[in-house]
Each structure stands twice: as structure tokens, then as C-alpha cells.
N, C-alpha and C. Protein backbone atom coordinates (compact mmCIF):
# COMPACT_ATOMS: atom_id res chain seq x y z
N UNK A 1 -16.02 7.84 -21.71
CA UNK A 1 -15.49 8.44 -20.48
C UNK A 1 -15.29 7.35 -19.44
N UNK A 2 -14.56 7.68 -18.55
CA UNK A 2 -14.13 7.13 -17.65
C UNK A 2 -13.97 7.08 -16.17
N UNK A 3 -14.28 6.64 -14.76
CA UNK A 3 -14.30 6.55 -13.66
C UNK A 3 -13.31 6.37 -12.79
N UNK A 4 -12.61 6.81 -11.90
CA UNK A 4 -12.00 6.19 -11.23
C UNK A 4 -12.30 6.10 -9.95
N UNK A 5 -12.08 4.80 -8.98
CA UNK A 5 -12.79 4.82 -7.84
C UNK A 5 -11.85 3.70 -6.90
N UNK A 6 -11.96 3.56 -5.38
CA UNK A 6 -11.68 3.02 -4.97
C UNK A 6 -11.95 1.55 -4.99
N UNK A 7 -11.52 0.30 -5.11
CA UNK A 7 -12.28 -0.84 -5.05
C UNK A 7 -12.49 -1.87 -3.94
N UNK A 8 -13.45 -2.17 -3.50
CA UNK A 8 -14.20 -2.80 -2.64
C UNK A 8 -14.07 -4.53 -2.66
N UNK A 9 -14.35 -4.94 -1.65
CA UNK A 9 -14.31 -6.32 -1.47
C UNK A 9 -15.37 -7.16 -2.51
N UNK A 10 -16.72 -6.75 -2.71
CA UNK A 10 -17.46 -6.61 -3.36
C UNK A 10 -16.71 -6.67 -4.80
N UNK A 11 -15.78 -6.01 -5.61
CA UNK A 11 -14.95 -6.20 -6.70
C UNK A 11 -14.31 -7.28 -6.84
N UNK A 12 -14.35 -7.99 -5.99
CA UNK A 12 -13.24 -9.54 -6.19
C UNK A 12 -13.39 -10.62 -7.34
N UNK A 13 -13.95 -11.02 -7.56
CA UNK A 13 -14.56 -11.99 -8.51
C UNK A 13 -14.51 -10.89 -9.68
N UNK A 14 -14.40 -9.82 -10.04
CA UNK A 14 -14.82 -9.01 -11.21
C UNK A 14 -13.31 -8.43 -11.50
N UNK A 15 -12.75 -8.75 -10.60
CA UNK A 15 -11.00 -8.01 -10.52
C UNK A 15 -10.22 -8.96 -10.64
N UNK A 16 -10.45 -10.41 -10.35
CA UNK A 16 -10.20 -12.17 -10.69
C UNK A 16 -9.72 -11.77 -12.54
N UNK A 17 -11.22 -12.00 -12.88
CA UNK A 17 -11.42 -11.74 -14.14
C UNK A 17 -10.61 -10.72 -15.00
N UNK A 18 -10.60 -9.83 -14.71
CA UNK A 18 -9.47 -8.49 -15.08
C UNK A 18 -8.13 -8.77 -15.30
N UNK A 19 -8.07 -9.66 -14.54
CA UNK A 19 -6.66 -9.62 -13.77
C UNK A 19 -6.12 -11.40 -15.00
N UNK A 20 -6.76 -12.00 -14.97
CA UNK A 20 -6.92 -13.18 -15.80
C UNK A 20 -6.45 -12.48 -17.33
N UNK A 21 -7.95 -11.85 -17.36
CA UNK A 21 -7.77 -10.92 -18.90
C UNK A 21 -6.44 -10.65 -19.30
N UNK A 22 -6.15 -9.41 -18.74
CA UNK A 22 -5.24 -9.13 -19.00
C UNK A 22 -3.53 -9.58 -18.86
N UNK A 23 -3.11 -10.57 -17.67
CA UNK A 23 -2.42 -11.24 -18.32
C UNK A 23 -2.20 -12.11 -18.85
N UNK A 24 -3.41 -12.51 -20.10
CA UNK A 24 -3.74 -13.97 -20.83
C UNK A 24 -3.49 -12.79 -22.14
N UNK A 25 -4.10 -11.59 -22.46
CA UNK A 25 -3.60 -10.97 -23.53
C UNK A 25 -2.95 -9.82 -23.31
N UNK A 26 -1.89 -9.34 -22.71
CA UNK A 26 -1.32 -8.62 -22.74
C UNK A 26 0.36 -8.64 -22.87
N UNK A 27 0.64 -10.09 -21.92
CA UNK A 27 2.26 -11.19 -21.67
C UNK A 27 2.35 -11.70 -23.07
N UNK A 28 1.26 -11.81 -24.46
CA UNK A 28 1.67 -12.43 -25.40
C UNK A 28 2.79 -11.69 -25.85
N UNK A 29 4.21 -12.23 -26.19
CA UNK A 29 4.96 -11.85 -27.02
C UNK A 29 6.35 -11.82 -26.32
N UNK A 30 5.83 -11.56 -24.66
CA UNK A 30 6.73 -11.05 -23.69
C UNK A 30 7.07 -12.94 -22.71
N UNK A 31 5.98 -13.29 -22.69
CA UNK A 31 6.12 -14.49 -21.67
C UNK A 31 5.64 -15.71 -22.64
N UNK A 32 6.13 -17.23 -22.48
CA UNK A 32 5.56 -18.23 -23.24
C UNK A 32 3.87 -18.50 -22.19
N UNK A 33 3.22 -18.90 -22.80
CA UNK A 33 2.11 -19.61 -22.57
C UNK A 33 2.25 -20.06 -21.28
N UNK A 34 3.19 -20.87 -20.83
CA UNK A 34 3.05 -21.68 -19.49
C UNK A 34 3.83 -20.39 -18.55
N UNK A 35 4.58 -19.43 -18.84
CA UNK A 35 4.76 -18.02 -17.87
C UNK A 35 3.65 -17.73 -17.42
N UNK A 36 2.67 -17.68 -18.18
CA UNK A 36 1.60 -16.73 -18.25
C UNK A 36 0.62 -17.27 -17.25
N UNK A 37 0.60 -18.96 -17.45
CA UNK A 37 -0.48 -19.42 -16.81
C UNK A 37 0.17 -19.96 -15.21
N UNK A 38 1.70 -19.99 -15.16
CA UNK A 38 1.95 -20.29 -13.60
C UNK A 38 1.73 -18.95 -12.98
N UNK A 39 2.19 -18.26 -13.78
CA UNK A 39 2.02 -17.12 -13.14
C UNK A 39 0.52 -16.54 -12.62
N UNK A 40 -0.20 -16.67 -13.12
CA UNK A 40 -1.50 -16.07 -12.90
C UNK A 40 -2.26 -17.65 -11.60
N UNK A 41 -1.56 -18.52 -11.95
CA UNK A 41 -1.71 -20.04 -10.73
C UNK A 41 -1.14 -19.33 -9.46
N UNK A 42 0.34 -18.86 -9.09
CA UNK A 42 0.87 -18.48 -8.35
C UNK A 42 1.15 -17.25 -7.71
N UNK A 43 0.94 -15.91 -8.73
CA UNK A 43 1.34 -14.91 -8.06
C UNK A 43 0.43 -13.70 -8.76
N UNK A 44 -0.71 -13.54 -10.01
CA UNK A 44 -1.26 -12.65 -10.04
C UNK A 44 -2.22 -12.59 -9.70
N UNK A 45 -3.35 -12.01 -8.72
CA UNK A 45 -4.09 -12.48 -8.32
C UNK A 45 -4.88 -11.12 -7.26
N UNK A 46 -6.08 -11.12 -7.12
CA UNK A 46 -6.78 -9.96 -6.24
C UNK A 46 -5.63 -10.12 -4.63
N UNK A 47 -5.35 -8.97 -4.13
CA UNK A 47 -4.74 -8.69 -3.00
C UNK A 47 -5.28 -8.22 -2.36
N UNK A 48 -6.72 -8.48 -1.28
CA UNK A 48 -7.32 -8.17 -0.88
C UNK A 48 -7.01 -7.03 0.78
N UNK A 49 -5.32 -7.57 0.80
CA UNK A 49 -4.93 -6.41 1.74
C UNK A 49 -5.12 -5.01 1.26
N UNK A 50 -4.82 -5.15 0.03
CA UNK A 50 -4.41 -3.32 -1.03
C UNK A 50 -5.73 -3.11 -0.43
N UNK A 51 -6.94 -3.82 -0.79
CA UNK A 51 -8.03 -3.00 -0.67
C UNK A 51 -9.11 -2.92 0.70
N UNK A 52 -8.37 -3.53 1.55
CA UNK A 52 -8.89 -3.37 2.84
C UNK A 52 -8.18 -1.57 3.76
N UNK A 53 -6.76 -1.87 2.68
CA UNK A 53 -6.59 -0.54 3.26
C UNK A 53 -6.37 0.76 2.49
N UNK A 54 -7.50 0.60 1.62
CA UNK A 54 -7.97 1.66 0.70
C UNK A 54 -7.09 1.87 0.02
N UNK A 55 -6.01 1.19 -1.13
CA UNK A 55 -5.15 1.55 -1.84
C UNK A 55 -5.18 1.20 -3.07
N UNK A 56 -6.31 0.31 -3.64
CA UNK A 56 -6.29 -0.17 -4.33
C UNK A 56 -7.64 0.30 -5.43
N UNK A 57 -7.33 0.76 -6.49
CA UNK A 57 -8.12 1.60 -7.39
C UNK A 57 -8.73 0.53 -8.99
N UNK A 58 -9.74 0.85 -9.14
CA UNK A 58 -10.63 0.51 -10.39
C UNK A 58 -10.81 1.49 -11.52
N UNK A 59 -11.03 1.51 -12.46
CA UNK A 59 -11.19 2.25 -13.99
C UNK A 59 -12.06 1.64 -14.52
N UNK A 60 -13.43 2.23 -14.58
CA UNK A 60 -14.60 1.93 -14.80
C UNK A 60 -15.27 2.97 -15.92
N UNK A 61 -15.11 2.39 -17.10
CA UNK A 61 -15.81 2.55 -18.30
C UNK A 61 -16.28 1.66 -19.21
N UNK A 62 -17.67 2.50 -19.58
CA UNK A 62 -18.85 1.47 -20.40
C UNK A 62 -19.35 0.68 -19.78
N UNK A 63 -19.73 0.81 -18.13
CA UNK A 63 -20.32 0.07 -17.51
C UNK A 63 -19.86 -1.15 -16.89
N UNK A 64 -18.38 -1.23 -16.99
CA UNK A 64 -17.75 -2.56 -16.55
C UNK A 64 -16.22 -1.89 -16.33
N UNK A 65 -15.70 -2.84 -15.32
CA UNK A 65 -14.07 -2.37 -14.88
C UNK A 65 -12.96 -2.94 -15.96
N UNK A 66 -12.08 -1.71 -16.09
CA UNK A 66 -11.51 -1.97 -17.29
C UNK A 66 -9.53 -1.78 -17.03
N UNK A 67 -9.81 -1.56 -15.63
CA UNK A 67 -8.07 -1.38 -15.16
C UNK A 67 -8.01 -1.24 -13.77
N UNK A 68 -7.13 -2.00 -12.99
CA UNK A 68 -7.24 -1.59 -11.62
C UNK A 68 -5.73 -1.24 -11.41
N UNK A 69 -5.30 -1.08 -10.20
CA UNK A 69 -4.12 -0.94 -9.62
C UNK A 69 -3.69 0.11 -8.80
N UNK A 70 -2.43 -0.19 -7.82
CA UNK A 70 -2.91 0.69 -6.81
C UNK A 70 -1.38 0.63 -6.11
N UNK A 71 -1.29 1.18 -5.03
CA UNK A 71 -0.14 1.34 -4.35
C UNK A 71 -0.21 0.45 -2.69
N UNK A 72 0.92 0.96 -1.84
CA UNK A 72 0.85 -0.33 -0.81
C UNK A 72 1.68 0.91 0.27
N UNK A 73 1.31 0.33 1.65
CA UNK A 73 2.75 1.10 2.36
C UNK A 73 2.86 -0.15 3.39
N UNK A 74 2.57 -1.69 2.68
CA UNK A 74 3.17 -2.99 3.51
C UNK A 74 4.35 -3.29 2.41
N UNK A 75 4.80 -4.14 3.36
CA UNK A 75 6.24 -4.68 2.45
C UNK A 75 6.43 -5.61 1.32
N UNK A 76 4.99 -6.28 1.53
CA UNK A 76 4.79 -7.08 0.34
C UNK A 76 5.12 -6.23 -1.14
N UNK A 77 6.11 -6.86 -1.89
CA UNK A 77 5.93 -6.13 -3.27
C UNK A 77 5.26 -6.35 -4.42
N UNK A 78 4.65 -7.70 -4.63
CA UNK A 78 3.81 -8.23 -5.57
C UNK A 78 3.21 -9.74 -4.76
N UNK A 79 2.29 -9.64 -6.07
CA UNK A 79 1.49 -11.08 -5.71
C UNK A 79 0.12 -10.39 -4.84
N UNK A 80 -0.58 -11.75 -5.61
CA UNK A 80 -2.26 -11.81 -4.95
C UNK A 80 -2.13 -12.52 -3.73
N UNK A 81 -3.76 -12.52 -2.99
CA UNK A 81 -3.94 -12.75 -1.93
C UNK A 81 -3.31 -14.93 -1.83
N UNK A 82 -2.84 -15.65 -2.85
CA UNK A 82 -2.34 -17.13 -3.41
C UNK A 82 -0.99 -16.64 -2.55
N UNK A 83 -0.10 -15.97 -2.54
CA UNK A 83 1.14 -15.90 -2.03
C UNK A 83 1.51 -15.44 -0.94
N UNK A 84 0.17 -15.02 -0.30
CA UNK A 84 0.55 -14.27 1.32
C UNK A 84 0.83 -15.13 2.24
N UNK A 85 2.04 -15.19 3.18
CA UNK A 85 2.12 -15.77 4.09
C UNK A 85 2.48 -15.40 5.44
N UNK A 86 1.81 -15.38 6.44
CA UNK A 86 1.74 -14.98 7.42
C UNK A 86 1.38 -13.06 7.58
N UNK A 87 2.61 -12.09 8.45
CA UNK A 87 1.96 -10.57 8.16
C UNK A 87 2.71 -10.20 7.33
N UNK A 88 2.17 -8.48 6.82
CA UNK A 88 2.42 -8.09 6.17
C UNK A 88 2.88 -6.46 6.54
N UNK A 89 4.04 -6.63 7.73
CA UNK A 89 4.27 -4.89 8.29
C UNK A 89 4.13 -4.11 7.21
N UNK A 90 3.70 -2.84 8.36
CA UNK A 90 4.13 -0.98 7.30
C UNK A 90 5.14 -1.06 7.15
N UNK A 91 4.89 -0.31 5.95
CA UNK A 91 6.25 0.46 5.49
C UNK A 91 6.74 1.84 6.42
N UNK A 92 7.74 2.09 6.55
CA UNK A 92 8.23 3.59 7.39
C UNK A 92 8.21 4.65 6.56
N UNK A 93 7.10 5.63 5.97
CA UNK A 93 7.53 6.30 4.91
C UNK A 93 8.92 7.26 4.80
N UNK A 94 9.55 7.41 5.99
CA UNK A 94 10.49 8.41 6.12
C UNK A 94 11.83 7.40 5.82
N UNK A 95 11.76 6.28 5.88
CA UNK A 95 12.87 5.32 5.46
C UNK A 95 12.74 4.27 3.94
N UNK A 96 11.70 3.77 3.82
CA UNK A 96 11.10 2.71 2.97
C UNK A 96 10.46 3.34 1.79
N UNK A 97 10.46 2.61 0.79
CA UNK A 97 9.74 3.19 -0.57
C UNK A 97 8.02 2.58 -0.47
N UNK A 98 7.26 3.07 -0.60
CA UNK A 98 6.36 2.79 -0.90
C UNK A 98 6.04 1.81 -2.14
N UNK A 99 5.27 0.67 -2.12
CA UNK A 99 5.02 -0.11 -3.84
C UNK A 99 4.08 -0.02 -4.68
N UNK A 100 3.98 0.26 -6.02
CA UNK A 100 3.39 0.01 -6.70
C UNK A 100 3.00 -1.28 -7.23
N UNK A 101 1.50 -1.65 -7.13
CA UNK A 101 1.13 -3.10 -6.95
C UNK A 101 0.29 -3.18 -7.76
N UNK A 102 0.27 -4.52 -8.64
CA UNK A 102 -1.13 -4.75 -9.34
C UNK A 102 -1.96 -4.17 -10.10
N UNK A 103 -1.10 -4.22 -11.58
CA UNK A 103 -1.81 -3.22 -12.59
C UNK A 103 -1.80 -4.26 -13.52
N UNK A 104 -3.47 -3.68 -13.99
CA UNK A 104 -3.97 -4.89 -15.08
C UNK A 104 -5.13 -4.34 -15.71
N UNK A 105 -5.06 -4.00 -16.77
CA UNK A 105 -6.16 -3.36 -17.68
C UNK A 105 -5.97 -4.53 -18.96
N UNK A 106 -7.61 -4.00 -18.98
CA UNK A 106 -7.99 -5.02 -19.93
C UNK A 106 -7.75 -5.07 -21.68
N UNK A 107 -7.49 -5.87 -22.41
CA UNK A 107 -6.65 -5.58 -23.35
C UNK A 107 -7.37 -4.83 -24.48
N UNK A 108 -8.53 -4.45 -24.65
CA UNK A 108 -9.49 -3.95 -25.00
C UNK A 108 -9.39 -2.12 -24.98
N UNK A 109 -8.56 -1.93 -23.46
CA UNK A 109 -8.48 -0.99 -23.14
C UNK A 109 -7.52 -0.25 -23.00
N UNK A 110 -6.10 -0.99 -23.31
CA UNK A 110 -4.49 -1.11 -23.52
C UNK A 110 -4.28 0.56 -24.24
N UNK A 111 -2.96 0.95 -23.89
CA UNK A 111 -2.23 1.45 -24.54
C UNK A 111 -3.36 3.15 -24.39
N UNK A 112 -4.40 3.79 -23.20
CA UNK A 112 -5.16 4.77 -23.25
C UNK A 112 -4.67 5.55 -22.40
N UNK A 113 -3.82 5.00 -21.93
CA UNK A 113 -3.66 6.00 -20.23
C UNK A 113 -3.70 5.74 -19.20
N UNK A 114 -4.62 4.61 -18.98
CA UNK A 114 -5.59 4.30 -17.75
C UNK A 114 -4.50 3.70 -16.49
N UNK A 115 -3.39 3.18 -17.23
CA UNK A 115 -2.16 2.64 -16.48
C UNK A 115 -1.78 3.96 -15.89
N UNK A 116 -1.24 4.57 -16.62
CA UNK A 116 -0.40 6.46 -16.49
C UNK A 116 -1.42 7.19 -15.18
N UNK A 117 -2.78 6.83 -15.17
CA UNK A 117 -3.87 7.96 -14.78
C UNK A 117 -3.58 6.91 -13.21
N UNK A 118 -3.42 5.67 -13.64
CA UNK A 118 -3.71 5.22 -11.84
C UNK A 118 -2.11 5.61 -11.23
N UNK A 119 -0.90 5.37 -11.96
CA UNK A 119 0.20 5.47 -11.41
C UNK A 119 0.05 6.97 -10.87
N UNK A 120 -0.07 7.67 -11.37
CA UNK A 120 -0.47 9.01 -10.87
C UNK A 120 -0.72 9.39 -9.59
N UNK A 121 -2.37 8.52 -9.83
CA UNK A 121 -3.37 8.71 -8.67
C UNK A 121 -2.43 7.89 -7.25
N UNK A 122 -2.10 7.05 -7.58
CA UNK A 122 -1.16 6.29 -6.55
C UNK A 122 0.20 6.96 -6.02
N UNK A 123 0.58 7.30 -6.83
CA UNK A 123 2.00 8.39 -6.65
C UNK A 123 1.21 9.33 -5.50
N UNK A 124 0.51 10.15 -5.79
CA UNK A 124 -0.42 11.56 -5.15
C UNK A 124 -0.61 11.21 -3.78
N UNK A 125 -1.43 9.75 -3.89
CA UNK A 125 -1.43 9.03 -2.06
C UNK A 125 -0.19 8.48 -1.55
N UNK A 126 0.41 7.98 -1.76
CA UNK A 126 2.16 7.65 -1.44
C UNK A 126 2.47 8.88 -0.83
N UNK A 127 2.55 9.90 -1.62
CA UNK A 127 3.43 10.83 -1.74
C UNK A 127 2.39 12.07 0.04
N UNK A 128 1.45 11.93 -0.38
CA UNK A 128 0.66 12.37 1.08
C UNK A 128 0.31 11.32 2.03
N UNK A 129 0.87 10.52 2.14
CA UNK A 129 1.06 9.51 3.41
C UNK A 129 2.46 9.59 3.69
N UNK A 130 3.36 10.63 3.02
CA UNK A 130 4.69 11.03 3.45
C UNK A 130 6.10 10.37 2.75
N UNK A 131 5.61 9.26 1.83
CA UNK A 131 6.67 8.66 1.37
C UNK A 131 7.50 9.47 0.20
N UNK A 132 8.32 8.89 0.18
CA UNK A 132 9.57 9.81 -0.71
C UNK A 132 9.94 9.25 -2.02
N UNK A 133 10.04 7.57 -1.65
CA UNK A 133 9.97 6.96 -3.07
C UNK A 133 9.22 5.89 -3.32
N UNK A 134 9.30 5.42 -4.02
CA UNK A 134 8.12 3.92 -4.60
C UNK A 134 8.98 3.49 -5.48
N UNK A 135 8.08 1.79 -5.23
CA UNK A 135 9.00 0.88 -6.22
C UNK A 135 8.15 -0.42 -6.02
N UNK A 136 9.01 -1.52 -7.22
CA UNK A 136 7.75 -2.32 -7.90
C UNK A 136 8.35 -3.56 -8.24
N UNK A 137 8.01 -4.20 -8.81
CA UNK A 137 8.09 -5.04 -9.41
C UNK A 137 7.36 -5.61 -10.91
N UNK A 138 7.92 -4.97 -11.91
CA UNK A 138 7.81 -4.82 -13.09
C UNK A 138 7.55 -6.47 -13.78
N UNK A 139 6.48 -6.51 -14.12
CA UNK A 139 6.77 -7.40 -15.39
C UNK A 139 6.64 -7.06 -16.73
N UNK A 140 7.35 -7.75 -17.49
CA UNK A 140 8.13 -7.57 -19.13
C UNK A 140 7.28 -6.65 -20.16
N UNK A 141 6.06 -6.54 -20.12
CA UNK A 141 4.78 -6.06 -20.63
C UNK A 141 4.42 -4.93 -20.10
N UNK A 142 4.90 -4.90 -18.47
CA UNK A 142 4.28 -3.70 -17.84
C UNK A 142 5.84 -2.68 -18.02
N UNK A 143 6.51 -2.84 -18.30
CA UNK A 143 7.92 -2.46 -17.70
C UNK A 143 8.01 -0.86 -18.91
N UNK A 144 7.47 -1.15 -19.91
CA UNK A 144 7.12 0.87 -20.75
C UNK A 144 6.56 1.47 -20.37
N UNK A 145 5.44 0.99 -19.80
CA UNK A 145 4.45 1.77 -18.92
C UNK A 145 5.29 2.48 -17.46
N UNK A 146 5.92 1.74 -16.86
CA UNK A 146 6.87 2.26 -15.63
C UNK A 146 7.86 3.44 -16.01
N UNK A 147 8.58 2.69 -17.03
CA UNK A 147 9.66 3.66 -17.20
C UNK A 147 8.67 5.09 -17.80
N UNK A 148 7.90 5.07 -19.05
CA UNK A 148 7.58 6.16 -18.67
C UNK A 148 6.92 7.23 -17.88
N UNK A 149 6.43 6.38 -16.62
CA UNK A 149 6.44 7.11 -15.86
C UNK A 149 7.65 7.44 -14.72
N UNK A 150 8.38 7.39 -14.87
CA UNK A 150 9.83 7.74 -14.31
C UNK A 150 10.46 6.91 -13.72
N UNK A 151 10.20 5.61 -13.65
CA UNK A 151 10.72 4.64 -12.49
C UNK A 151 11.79 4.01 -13.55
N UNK A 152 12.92 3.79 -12.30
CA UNK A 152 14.60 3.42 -13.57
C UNK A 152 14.53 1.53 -12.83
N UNK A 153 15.25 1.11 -13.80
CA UNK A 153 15.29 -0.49 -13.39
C UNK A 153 16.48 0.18 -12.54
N UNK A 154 15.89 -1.17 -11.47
CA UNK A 154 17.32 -1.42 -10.10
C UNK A 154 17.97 -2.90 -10.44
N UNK A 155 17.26 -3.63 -11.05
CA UNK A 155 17.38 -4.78 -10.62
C UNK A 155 16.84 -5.97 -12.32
N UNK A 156 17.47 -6.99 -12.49
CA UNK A 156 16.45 -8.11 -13.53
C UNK A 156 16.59 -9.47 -12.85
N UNK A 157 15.94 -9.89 -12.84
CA UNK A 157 15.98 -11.55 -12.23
C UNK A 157 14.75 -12.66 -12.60
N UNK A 158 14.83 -13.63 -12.07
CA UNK A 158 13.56 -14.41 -12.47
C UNK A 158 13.11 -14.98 -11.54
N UNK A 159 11.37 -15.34 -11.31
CA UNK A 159 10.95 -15.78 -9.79
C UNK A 159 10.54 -16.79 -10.21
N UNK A 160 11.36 -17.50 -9.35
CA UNK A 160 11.04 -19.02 -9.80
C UNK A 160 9.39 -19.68 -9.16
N UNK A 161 8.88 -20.07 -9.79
CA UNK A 161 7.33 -20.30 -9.02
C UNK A 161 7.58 -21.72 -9.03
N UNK A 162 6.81 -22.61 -7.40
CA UNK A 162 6.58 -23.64 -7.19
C UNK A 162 6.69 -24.97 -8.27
N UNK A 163 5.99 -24.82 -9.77
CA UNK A 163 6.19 -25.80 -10.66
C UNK A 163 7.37 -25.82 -11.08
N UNK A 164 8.54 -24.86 -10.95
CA UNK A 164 9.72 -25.02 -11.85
C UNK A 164 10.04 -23.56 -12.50
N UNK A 165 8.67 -23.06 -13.25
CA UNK A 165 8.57 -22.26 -14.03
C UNK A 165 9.37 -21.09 -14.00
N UNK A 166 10.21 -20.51 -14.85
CA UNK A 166 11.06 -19.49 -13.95
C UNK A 166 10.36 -17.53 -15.23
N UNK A 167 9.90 -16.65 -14.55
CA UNK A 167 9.11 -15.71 -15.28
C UNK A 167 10.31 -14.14 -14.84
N UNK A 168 10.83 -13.58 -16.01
CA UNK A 168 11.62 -12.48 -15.92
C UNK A 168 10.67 -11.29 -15.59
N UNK A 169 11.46 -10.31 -14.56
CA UNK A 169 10.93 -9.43 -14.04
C UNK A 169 11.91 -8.39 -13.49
N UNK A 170 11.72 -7.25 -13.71
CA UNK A 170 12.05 -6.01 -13.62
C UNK A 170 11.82 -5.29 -12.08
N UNK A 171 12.56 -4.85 -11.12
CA UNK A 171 12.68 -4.48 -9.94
C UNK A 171 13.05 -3.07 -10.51
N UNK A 172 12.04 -2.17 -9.97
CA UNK A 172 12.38 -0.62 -10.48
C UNK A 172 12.05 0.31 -9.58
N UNK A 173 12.18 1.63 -9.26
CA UNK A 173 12.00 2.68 -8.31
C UNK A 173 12.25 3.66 -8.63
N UNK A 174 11.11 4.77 -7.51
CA UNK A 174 11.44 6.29 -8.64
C UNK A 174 11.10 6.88 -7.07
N UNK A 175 11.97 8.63 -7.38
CA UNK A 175 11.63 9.36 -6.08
C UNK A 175 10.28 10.25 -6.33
N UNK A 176 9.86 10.08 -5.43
CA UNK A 176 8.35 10.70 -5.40
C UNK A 176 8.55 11.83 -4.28
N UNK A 177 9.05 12.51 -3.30
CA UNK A 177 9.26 12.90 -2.30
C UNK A 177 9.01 14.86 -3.14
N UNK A 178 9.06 15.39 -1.98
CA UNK A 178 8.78 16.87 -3.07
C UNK A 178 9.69 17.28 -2.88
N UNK A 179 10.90 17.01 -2.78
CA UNK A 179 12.00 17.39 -3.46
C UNK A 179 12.25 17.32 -4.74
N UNK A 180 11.37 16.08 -5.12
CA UNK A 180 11.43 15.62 -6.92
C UNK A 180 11.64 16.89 -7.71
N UNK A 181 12.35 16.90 -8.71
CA UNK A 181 12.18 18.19 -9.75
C UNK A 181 10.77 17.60 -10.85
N UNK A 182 10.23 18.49 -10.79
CA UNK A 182 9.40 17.96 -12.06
C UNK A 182 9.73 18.22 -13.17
N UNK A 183 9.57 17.51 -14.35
CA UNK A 183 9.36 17.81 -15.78
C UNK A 183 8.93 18.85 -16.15
């Protein structure tokens, strides 16, 4: 069984790790070796804004955290606390999409839900803080997990990080607003 909970500052060093984990085994197949590791140098990384302003969620089973991720209503769309520079305004929910940020389960724990159960849980708060849609920034590994939860690619490009390194990524968005028809 399984937990879900808000995560705390206190989680940092344990969400480091997670976050390492999983994109050291999860990008195999999708990213070469040196994707994997600028990337996790430059842009994956604890975002300690998500969780100062309570948005940012843990999956805690067997006694240890096994998936986090969470939503945003700043403008930042990806990247750990390594890429912040300077502020980070609200989003307007009546104009702006809300983001989905920072999902990383551990590979141990892959392929259960735990992705599906937080997008959810994140959708539910988005969606009662008034926003209408959300959107992300997909990488290559995470990008089945999105679509099936309803989000359509907008966008493909590559972010070039500081060493050179250039890592493909998926820009996607879905309406969340209750106008949505459901399934």
C-alpha cells in the first residue's frame, strides 16, 4: 500500500536521490548517457519553490519515498531549484495554464500508477485554485504517461544545456477547467 502526502523541506536530500534514481533508470533507451547526466547537472533537480507553496507531493511506500511530483501556479515550467533565476510570478488562473512539474518515481516502482494517481491529485488542486488548463514540459520517458492522461503535444524542441548538450522534449497541455467533458 501506498501514501500520498505533501512534501516538506525536510524531504530534500531524499527527493535529490529520487529524482537521481529515476532519471539514471528510467531515460535509458530514450536519452544517451551524457542527456541523462547534463541533465540531472542542469535542470532536474528538488524545486524547493513547488514545496514551499504546498504543491509538491510524495508517494510513500514500504517505508521510503517512491514518486514525487506536483503542480505549480508560477511560471516557471521545469527545472530544479540549479536553474532558478531571479522571481518566479503567479500564474493568472483565469488566463494562464497552470504546470505540471517534476515527476520522478523510482524505477522499482515504474509503470503502477503512482505517476497517473499524482497527475490526478495535481489536476484536482489546479483545477480548485480556478485554473482551466495545465501544461508541461514532457520528457521522452515521461511523455506516455502524459498523453495518457490527456495532455496533447503543442510543441518538440531541444534545450540546449550550458555544456553543449542538446536533450529532446515534449511541450504539452490539457484543459482541466469544468467545462472539460469527461470520459
Amino acid at each position: 500500500m501506498h501514501h500520498v502526502r505533501l512534501a516538506t523541506l525536510a524531504d530534500v536530500a531524499v527527493l535529490q536521490k529520487l529524482i537521481e534514481q529515476s532519471a539514471r533508470g528510467l531515460s535509458v533507451g530514450y536519452y544517451t548517457t551524457s542527456q541523462i547526466e547534463s541533465s540531472l547537472r542542469y535542470v532536474f533537480g528538488t524545486d524547493t519553490r513547488l514545496i514551499a507553496d504546498g504543491t509538491y507531493y510524495v508517494v510513500e511506500a514500504e517505508g521510503r519515498m517512491v514518486a514525487c511530483g506536483g503542480w505549480s501556479r508560477r511560471r516557471t515550467l521545469f527545472g530544479g531549484d540549479q536553474m532558478k533565476q531571479g522571481e518566479d510570478p503567479l500564474l493568472d488562473p483565469a488566463t494562464d495554464a497552470a504546470r505540471i512539474r517534476a515527476f520522478f518515481v523510482d524505477p522499482e516502482w515504474a509503470r503502477r500508477g503512482l505517476g497517473s494517481l499524482l497527475i490526478e491529485r495535481s489536476i484536482e488542486a489546479a483545477r480548485a485554485a480556478g485554473f482551466l488548463r495545465m501544461e508541461l514540459i514532457a520528457t521522452l520517458p515521461g511523455e506516455p504517461l502524459y498523453r495518457a492522461a490527456g495532455f496533447v503535444e503543442t510543441e518538440r524542441f531541444s534545450l540546449r544545456l550550458p555544456d553543449g548538450v542538446e536533450v529532446p522534449v515534449v511541450r504539452m497541455s490539457r484543459t482541466i477547467g469544468s467545462s472539460e467533458r469527461r470520459a
